[in-house]
N, C-alpha and C. Protein backbone atom coordinates (compact mmCIF):
# COMPACT_ATOMS: atom_id res chain seq x y z
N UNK A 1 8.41 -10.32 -2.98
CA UNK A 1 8.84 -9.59 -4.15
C UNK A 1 10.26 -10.04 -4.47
N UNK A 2 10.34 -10.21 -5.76
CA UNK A 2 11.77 -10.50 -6.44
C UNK A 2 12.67 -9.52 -5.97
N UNK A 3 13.80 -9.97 -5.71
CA UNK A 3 15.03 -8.56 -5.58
C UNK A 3 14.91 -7.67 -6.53
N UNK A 4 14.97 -8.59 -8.06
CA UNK A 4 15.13 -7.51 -9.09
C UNK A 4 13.99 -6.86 -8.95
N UNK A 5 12.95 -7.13 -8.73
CA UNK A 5 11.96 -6.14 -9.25
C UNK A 5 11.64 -4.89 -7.94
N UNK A 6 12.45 -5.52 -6.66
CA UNK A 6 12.69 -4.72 -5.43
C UNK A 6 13.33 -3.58 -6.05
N UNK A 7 14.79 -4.03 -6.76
CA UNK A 7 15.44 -2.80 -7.13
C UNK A 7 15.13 -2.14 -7.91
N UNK A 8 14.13 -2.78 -9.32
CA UNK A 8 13.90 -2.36 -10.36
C UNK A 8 12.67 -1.07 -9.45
N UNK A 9 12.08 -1.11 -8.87
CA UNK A 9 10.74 -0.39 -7.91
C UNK A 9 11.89 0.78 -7.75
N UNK A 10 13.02 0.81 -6.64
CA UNK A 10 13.46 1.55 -6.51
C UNK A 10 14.03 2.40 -7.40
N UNK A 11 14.89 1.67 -8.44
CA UNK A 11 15.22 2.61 -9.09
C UNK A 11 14.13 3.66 -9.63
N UNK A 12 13.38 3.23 -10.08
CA UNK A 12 12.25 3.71 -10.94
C UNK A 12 11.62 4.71 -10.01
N UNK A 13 11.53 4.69 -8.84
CA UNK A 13 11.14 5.97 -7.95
C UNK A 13 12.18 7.00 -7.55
N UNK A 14 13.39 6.55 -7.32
CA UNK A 14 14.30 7.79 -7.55
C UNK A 14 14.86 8.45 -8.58
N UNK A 15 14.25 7.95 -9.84
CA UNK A 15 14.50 8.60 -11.22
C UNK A 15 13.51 9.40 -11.15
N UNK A 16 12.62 9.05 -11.06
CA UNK A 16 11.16 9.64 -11.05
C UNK A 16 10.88 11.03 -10.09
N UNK A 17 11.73 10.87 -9.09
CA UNK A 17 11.59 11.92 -7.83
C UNK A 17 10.57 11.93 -7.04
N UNK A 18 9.93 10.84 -7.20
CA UNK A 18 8.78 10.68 -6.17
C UNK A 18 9.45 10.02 -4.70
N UNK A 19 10.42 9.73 -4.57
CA UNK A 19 11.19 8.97 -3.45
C UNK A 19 11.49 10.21 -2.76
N UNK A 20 12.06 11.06 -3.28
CA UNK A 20 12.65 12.27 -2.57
C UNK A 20 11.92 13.37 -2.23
N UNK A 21 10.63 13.40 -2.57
CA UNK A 21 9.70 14.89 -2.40
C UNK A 21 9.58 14.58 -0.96
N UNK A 22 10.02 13.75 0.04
CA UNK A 22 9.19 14.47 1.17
C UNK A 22 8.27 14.15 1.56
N UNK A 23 7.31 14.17 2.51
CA UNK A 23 5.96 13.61 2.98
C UNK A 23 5.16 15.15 2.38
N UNK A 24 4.28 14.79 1.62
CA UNK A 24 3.17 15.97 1.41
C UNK A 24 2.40 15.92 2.71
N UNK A 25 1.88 16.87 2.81
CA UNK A 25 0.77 17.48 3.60
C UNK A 25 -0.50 17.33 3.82
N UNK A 26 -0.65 16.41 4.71
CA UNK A 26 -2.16 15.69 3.59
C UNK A 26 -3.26 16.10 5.29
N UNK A 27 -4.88 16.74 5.07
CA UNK A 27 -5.63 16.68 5.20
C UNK A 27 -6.19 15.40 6.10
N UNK A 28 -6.42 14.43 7.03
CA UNK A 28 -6.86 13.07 7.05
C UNK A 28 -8.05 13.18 7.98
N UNK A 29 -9.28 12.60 7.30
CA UNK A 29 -9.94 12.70 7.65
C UNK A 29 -10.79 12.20 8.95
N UNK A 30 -11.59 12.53 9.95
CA UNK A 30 -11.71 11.41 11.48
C UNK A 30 -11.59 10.40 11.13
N UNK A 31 -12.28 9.81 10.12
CA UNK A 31 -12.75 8.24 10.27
C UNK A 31 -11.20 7.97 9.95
N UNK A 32 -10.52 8.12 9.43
CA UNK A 32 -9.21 7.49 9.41
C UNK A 32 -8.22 7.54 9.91
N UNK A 33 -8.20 8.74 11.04
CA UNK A 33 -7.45 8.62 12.32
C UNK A 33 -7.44 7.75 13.40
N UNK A 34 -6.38 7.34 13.88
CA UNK A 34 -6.61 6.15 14.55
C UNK A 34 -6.91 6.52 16.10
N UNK A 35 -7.59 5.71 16.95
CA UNK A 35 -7.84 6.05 18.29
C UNK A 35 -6.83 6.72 19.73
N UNK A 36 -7.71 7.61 20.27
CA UNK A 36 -6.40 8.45 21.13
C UNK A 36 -5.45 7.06 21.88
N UNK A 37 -4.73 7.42 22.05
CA UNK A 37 -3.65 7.02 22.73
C UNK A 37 -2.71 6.72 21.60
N UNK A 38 -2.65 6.79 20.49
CA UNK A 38 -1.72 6.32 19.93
C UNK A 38 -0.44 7.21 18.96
N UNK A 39 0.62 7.20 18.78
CA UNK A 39 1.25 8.48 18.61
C UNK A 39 2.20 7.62 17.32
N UNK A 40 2.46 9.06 16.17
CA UNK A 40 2.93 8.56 15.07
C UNK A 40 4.52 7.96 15.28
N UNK A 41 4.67 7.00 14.60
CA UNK A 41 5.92 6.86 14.90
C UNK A 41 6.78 6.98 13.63
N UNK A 42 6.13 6.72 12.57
CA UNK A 42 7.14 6.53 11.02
C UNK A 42 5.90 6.69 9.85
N UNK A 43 6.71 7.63 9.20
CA UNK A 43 6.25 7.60 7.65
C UNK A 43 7.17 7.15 6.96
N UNK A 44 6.77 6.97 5.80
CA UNK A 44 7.25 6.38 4.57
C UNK A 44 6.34 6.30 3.53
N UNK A 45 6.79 6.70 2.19
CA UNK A 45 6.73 7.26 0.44
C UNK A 45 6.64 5.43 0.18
N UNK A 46 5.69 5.23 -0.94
CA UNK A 46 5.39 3.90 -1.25
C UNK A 46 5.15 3.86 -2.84
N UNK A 47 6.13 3.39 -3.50
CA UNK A 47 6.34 3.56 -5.03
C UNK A 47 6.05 2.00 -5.40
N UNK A 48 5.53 1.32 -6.27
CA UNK A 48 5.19 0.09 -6.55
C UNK A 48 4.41 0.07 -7.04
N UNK A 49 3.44 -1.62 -7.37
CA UNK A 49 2.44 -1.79 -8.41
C UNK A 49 1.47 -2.48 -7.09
N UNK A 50 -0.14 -2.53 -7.51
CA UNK A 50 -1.03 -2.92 -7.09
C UNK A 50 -1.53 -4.01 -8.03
N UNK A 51 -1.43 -5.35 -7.50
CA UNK A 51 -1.45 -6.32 -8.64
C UNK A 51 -3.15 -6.65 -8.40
N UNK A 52 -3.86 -6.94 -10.06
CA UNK A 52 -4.83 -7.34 -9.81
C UNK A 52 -4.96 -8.71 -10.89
N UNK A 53 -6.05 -9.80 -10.69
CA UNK A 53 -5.88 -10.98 -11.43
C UNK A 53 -7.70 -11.14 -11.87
N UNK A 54 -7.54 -11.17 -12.91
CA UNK A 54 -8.77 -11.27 -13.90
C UNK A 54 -9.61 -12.89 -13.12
N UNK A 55 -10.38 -12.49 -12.85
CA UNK A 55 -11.58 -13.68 -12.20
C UNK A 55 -12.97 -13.92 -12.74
N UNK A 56 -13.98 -15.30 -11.89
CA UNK A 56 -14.92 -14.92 -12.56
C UNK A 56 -15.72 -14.04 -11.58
N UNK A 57 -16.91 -13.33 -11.98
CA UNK A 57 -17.26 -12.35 -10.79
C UNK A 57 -17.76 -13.20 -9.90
N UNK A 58 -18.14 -12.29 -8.88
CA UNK A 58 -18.68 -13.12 -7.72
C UNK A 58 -20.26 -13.09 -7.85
N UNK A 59 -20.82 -12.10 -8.47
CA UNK A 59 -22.14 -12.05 -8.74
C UNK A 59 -22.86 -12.66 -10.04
N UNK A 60 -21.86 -12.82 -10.71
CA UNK A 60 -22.22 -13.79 -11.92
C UNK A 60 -20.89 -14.49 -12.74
N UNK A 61 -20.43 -15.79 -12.38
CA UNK A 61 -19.70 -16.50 -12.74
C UNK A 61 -19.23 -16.51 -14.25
N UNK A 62 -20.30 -16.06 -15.07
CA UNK A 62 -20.40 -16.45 -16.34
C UNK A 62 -19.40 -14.91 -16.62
N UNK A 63 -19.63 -14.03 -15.96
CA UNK A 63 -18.48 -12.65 -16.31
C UNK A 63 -17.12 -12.90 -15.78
N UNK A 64 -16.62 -11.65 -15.97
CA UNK A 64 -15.14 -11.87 -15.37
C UNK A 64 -14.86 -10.09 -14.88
N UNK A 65 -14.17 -10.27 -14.02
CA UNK A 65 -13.80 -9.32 -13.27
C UNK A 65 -12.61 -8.80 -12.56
N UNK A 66 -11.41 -7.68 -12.45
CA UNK A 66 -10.58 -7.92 -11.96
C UNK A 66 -10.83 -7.65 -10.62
N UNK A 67 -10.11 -8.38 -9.76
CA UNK A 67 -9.69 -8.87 -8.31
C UNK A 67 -8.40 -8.50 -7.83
N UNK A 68 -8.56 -7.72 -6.64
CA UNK A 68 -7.53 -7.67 -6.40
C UNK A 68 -6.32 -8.56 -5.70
N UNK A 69 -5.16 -8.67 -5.43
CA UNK A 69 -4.56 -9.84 -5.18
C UNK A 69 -3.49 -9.52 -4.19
N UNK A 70 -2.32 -8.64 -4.36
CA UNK A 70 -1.26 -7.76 -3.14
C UNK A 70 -1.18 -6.50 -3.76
N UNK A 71 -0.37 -5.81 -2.58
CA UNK A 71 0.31 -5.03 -3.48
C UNK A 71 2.05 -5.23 -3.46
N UNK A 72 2.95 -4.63 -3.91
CA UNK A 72 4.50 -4.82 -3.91
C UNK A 72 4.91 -3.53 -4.48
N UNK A 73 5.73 -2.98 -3.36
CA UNK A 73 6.46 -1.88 -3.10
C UNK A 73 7.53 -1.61 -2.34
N UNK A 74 8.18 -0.56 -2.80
CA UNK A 74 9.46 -0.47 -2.01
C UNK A 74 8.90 0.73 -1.09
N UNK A 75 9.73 1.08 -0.12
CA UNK A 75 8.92 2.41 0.92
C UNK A 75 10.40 3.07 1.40
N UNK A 76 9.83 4.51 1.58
CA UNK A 76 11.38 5.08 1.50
C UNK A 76 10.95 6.23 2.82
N UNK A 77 12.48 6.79 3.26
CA UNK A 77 11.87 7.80 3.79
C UNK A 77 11.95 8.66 3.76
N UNK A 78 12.18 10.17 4.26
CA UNK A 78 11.75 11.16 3.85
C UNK A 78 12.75 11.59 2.53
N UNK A 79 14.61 11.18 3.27
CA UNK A 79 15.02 11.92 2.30
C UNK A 79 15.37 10.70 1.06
N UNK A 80 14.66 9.66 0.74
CA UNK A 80 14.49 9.13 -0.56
C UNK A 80 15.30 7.71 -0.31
N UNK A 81 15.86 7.17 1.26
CA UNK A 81 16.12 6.04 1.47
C UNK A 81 15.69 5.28 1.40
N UNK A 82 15.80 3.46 0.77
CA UNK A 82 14.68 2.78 0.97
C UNK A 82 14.73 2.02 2.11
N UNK A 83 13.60 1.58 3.19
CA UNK A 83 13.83 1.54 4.42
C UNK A 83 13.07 -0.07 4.42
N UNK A 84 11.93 -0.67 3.78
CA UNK A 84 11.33 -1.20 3.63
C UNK A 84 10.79 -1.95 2.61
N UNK A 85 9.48 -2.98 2.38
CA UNK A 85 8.87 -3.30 1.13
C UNK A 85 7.70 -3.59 2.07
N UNK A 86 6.38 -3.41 1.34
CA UNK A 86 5.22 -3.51 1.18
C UNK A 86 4.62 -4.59 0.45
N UNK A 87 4.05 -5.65 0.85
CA UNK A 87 3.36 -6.89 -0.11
C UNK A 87 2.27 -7.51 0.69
N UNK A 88 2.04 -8.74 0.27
CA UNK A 88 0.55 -9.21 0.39
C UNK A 88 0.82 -9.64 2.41
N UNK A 89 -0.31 -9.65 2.54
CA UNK A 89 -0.80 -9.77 4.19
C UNK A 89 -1.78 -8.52 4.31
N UNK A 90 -2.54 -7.22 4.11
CA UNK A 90 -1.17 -6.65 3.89
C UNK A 90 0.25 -6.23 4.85
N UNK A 91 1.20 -6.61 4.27
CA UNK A 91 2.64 -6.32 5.20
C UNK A 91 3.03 -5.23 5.00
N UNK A 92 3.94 -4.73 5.95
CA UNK A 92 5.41 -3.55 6.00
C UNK A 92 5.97 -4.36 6.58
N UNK A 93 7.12 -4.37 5.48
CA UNK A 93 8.60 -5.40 6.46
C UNK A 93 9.87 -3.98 6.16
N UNK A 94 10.35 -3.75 7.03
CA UNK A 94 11.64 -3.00 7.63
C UNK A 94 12.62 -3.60 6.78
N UNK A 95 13.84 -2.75 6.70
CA UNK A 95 15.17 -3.87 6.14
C UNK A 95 15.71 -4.21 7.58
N UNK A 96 15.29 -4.03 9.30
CA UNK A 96 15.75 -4.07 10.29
C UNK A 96 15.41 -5.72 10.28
N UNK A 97 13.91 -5.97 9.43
CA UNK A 97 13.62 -7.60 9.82
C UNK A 97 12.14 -7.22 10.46
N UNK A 98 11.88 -6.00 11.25
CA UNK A 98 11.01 -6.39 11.90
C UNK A 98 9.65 -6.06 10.76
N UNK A 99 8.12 -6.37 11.02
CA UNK A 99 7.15 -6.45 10.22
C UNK A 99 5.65 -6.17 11.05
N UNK A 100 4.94 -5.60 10.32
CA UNK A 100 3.69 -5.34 10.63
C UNK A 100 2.72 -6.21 9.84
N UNK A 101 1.58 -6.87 9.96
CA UNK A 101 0.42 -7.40 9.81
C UNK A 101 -0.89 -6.68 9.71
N UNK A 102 -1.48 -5.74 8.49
CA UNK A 102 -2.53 -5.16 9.06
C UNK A 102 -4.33 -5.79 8.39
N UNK A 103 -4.80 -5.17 9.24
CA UNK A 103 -6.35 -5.20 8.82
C UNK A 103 -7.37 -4.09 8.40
N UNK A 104 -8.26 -3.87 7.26
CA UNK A 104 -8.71 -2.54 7.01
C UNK A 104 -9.77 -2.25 8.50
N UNK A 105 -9.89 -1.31 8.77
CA UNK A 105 -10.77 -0.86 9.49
C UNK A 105 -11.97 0.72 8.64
N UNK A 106 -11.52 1.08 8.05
CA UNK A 106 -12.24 2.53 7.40
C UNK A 106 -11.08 2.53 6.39
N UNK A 107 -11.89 3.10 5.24
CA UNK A 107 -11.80 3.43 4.40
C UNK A 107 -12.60 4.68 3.62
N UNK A 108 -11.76 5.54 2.71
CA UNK A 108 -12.26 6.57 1.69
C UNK A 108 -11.79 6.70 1.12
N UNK A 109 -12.61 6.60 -0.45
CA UNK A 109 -12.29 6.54 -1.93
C UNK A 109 -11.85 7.86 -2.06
N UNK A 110 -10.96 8.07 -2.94
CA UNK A 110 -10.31 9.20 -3.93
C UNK A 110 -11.44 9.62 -4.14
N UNK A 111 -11.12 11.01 -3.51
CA UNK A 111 -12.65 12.25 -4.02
C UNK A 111 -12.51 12.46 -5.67
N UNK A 112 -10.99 12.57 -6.64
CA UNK A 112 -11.38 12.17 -7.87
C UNK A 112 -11.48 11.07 -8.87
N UNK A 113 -11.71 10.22 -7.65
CA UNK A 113 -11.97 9.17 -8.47
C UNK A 113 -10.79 8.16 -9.34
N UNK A 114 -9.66 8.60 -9.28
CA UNK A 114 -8.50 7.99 -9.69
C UNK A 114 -7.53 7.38 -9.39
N UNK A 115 -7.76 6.91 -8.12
CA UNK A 115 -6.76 6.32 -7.45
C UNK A 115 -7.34 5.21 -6.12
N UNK A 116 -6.36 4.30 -5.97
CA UNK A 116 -7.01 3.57 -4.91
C UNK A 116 -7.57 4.43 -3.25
N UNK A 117 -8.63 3.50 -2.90
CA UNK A 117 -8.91 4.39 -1.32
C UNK A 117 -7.68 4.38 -0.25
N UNK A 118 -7.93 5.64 0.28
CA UNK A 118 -7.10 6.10 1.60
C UNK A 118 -7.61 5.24 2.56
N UNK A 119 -6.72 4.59 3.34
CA UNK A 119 -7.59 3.70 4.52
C UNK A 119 -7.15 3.40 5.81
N UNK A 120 -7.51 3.32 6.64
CA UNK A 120 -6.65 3.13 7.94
C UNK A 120 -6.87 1.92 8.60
N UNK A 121 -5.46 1.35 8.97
CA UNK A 121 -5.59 -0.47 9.52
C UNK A 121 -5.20 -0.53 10.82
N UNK A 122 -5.62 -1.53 11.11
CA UNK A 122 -5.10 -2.18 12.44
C UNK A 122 -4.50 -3.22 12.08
N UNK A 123 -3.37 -3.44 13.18
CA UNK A 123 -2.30 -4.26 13.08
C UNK A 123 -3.12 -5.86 13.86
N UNK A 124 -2.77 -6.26 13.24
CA UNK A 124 -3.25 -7.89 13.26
C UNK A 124 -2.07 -9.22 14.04
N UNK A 125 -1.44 -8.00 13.66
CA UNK A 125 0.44 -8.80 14.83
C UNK A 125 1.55 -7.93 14.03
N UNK A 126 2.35 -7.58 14.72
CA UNK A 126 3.71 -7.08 14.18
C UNK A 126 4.89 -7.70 15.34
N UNK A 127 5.96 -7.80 14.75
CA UNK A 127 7.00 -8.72 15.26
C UNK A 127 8.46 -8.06 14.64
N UNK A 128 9.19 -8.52 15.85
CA UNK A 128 11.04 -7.63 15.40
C UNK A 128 10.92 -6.98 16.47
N UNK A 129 12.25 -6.18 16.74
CA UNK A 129 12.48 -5.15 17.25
C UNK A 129 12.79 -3.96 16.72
N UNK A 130 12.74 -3.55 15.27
CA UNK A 130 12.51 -2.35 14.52
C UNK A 130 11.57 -1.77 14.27
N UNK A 131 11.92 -1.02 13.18
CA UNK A 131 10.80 0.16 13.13
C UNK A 131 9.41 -0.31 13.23
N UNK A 132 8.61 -1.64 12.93
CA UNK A 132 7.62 -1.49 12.40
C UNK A 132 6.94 -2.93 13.64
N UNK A 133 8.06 -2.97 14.41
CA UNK A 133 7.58 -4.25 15.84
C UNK A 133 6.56 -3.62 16.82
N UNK A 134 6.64 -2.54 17.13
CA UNK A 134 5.28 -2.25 18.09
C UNK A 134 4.18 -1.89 17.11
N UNK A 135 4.34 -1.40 15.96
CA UNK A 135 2.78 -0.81 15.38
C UNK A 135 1.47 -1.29 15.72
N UNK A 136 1.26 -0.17 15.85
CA UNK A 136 -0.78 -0.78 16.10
C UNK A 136 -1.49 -0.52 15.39
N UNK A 137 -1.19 0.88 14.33
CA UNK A 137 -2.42 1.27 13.12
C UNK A 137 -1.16 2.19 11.87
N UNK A 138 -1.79 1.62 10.72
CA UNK A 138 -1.38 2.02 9.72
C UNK A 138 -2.36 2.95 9.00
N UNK A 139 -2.16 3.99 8.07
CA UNK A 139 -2.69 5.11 7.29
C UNK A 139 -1.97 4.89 6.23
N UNK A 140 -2.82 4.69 5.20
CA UNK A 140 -3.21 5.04 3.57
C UNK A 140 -3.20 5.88 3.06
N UNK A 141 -2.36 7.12 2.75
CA UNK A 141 -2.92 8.44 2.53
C UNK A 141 -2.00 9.13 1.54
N UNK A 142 -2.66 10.06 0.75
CA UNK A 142 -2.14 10.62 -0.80
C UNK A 142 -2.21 9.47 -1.60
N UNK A 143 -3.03 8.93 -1.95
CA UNK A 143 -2.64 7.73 -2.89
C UNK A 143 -2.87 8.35 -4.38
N UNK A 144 -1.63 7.75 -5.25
CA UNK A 144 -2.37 8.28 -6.93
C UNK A 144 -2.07 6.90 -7.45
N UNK A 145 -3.10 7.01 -8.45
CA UNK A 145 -3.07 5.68 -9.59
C UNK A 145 -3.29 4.19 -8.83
N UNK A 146 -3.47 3.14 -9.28
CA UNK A 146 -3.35 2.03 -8.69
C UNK A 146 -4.56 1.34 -8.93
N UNK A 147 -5.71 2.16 -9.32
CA UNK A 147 -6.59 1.36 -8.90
C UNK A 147 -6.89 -0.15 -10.76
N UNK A 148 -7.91 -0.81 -10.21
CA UNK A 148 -7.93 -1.82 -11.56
C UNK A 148 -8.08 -1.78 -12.67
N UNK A 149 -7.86 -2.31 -13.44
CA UNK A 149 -7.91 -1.81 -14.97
C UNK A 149 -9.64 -1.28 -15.36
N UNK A 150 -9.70 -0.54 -16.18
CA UNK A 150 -11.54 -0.41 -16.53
C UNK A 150 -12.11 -1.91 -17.27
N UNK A 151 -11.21 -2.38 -17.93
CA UNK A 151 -11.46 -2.76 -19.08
C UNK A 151 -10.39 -4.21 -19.49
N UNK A 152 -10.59 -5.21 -20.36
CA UNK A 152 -9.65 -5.69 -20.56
C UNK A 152 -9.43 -7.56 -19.63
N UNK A 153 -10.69 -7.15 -19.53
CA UNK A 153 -11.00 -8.83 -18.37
C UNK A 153 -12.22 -9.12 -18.82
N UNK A 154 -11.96 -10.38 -19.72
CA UNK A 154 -13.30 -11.28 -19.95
C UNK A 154 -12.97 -13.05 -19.81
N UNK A 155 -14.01 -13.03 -20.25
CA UNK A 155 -13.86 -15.16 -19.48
C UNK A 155 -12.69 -15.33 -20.03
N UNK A 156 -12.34 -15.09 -21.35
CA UNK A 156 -10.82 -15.69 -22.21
C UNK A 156 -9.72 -14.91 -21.03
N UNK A 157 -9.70 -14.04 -20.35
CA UNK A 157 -8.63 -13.82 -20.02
C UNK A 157 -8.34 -14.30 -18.33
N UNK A 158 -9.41 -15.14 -17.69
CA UNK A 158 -9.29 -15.81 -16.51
C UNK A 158 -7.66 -15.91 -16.36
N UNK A 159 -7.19 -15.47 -14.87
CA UNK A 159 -6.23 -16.09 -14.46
C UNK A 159 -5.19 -14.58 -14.89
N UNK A 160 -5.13 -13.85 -15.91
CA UNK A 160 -4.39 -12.65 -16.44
C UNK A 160 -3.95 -12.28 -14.90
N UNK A 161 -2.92 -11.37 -14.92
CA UNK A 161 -2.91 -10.27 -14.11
C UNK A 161 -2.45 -9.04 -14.55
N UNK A 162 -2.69 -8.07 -14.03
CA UNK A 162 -2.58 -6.70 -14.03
C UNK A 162 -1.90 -5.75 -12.97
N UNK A 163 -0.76 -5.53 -13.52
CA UNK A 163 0.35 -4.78 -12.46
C UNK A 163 0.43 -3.30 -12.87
N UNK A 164 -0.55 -2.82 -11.66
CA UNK A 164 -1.05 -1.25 -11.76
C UNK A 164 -0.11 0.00 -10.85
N UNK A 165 0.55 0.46 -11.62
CA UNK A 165 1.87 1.27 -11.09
C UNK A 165 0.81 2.17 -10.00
N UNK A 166 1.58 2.31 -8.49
CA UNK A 166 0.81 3.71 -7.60
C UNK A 166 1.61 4.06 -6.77
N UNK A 167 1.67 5.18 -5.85
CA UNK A 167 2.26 5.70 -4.98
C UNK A 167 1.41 6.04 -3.54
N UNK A 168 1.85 6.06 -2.78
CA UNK A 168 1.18 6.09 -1.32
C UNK A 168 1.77 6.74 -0.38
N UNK A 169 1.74 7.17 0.38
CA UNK A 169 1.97 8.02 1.76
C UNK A 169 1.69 6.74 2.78
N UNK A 170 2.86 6.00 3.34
CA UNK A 170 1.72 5.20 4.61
C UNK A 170 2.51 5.80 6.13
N UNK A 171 1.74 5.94 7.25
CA UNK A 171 1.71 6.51 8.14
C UNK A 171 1.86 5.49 9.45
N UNK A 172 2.62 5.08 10.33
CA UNK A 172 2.51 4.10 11.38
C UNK A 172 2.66 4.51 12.56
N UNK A 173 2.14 4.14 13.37
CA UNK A 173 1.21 4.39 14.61
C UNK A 173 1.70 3.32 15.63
N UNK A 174 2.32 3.91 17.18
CA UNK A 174 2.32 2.62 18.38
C UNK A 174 1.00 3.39 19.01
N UNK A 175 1.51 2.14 20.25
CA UNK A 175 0.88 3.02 21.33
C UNK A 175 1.40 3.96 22.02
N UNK A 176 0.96 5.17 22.60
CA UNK A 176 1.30 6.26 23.35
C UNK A 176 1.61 5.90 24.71
């Protein structure tokens, strides 16, 4: 992610007050809890865009479809610091340096339907000695908005992309 658009993320979430509310309270369901032994270590508020890029489908070439591609975010913590950024792998990189690597394991769609799925990962490698160097499982959770456009991707627009504003709750996990 560009600096500017690092800062431009931030600003735009502490105007907004979504940086500063706090971790909501969220419900999480088994399948997306991660396995015993492992104990929370860090949250962090995730303000950014979910980029998607107009393709042809995979089930019929002759259509087009959006795809998703990273996401890019800034991540803050409770009381509205930014501590981190969020982008393609998918990553969490620390401003300490250190970084997580994850992989989906479970997933669940927005019960209304409006927002990308809640999902829980496993770490694929994380590295540093900060916040985010031992992680073993990441959580997806409160997500609003983000998900792909309805509309607005046909063969003429191959290659487009689509930068879909969302917010996230992500949750990180060592071992116990």
């Amino acid at each position: 992610m560009s600096a500017r658009l690092f800062h431009a993320a931030a600003i735009a979430a502490a105007l907004s007050g979504c940086a500063s509310a706090g971790f909501p309270p969220v419900a999480v369901p088994a399948a997306l809890q991660p396995p015993a032994g492992h104990q929370l270590s860090l949250a962090a508020n995730a303000t950014g865009v979910q980029i998607y890029v107009c393709s042809a489908a995979k089930a019929d070439p002759a259509q087009a479809e959006w795809v998703f591609k990273a996401p890019e975010a800034a991540l803050f913590d409770a009381a509205g610091a930014v501590i981190g950024k969020h982008y393609a792998g998918p990553t969490w990189e620390g401003n300490d340096g250190s970084k997580v690597v994850g992989e989906v394991k479970a997933k669940q769609d927005d019960a209304a339907g409006k927002a990308i799925p809640w999902l829980l990962l496993a770490a694929k490698s994380a590295s540093g000695d900060g916040v985010f160097g031992r992680v073993s499982y990441v959580q997806r959770l409160a997500t609003e908005a983000g998900k792909a456009p309805a509309d607005g991707c046909t063969a003429a627009d191959i290659g487009k992309q689509a930068r879909v504003p969302y917010q996230a709750l992500y949750r990180f996990y060592v071992p116990g």
